[in-house]
C-alpha atoms as a PDB file:
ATOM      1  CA  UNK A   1      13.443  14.627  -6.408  1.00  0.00           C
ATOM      2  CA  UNK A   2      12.854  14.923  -3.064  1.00  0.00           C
ATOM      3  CA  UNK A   3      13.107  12.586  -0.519  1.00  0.00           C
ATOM      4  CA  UNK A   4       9.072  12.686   0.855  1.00  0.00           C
ATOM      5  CA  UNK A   5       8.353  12.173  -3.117  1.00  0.00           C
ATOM      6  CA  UNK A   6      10.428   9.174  -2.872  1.00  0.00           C
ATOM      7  CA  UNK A   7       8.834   7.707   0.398  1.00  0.00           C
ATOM      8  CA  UNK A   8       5.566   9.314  -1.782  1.00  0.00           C
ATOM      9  CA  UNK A   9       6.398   6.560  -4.595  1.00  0.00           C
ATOM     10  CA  UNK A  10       7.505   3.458  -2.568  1.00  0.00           C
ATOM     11  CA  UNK A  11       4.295   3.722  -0.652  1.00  0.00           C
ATOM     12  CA  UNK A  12       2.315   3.409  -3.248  1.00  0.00           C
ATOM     13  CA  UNK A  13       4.761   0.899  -5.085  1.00  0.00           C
ATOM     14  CA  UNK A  14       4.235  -1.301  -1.649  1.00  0.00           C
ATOM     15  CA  UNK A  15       0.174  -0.536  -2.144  1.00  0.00           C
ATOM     16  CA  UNK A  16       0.183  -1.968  -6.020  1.00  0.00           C
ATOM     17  CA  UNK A  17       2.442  -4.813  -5.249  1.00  0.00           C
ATOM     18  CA  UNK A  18       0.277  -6.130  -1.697  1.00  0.00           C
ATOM     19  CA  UNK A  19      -2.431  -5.644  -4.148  1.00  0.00           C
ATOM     20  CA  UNK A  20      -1.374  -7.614  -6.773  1.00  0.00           C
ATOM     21  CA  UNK A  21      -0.879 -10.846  -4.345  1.00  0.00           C
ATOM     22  CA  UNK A  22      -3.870  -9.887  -2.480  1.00  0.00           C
ATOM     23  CA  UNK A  23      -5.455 -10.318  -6.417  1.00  0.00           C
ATOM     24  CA  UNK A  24      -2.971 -13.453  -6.898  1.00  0.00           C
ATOM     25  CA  UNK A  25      -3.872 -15.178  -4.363  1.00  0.00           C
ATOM     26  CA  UNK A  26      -7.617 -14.671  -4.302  1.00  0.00           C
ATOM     27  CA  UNK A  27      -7.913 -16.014  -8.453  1.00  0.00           C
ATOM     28  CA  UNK A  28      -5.867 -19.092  -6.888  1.00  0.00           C
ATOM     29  CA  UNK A  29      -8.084 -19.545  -4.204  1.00  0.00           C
ATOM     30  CA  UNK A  30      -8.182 -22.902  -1.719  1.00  0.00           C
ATOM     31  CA  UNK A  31      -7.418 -23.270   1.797  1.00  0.00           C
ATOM     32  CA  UNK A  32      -4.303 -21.251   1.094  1.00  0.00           C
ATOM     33  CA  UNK A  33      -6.294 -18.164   0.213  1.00  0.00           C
ATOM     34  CA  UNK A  34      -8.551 -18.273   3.447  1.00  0.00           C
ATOM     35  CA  UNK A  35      -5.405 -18.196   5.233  1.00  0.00           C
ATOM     36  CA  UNK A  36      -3.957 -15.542   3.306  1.00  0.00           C
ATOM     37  CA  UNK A  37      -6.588 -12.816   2.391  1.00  0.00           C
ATOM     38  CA  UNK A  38      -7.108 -10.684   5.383  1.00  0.00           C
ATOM     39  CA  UNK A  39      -3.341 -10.154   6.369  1.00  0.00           C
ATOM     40  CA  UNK A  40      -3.142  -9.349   2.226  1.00  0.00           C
ATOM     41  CA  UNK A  41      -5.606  -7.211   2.707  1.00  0.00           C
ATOM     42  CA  UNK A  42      -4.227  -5.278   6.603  1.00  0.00           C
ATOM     43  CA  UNK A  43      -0.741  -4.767   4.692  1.00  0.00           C
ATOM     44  CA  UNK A  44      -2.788  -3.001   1.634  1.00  0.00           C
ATOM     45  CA  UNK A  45      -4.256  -1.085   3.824  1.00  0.00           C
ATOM     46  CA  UNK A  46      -1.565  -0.255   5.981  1.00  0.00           C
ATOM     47  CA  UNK A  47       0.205   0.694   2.906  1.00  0.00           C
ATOM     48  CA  UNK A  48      -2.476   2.743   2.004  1.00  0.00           C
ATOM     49  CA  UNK A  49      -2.987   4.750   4.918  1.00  0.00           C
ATOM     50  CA  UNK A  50       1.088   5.310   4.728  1.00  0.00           C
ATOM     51  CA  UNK A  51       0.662   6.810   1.686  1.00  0.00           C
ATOM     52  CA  UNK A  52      -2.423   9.301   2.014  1.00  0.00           C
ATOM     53  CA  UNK A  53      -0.309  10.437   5.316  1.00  0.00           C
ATOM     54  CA  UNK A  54       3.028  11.116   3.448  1.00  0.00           C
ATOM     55  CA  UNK A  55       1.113  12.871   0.771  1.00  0.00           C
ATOM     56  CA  UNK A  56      -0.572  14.970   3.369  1.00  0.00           C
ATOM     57  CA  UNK A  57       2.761  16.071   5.039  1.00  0.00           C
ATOM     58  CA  UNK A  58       3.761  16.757   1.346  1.00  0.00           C
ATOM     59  CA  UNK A  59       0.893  19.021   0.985  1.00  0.00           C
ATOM     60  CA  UNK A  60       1.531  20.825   3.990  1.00  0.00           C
ATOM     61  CA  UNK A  61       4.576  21.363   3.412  1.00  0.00           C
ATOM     62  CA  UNK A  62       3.299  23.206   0.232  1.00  0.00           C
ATOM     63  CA  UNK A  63       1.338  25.384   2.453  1.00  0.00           C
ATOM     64  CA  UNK A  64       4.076  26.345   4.890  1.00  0.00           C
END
């Protein structure tokens, strides 16, 4: 494997896992969630965005 298919894989390993508390913390819920949700939310996004870029180098890199 390559090494852009690794950074590929943890991206979207970081994307599952920020969703997964995002999830977490929203079924908990409280005081603690209103605190929590939207910088859960920036870092899955962030994440996100990390990984349609890094697939988008990887397809270009296809094409070159």
């Amino acid at each position: 494997m390559d090494p852009l298919t690794l950074l590929v894989i943890g991206a979207l390993i970081a994307t599952v896992v920020a969703l997964f508390n995002g999830v977490a913390s929203m079924a908990h819920g409280g005081v603690e969630d209103d605190r929590a949700s939207y910088g859960l939310m920036c870092k899955r996004c962030l994440w996100q965005a990390v990984a349609v870029a890094l697939v988008l180098v990887a397809m270009l890199g296809q094409l070159a």
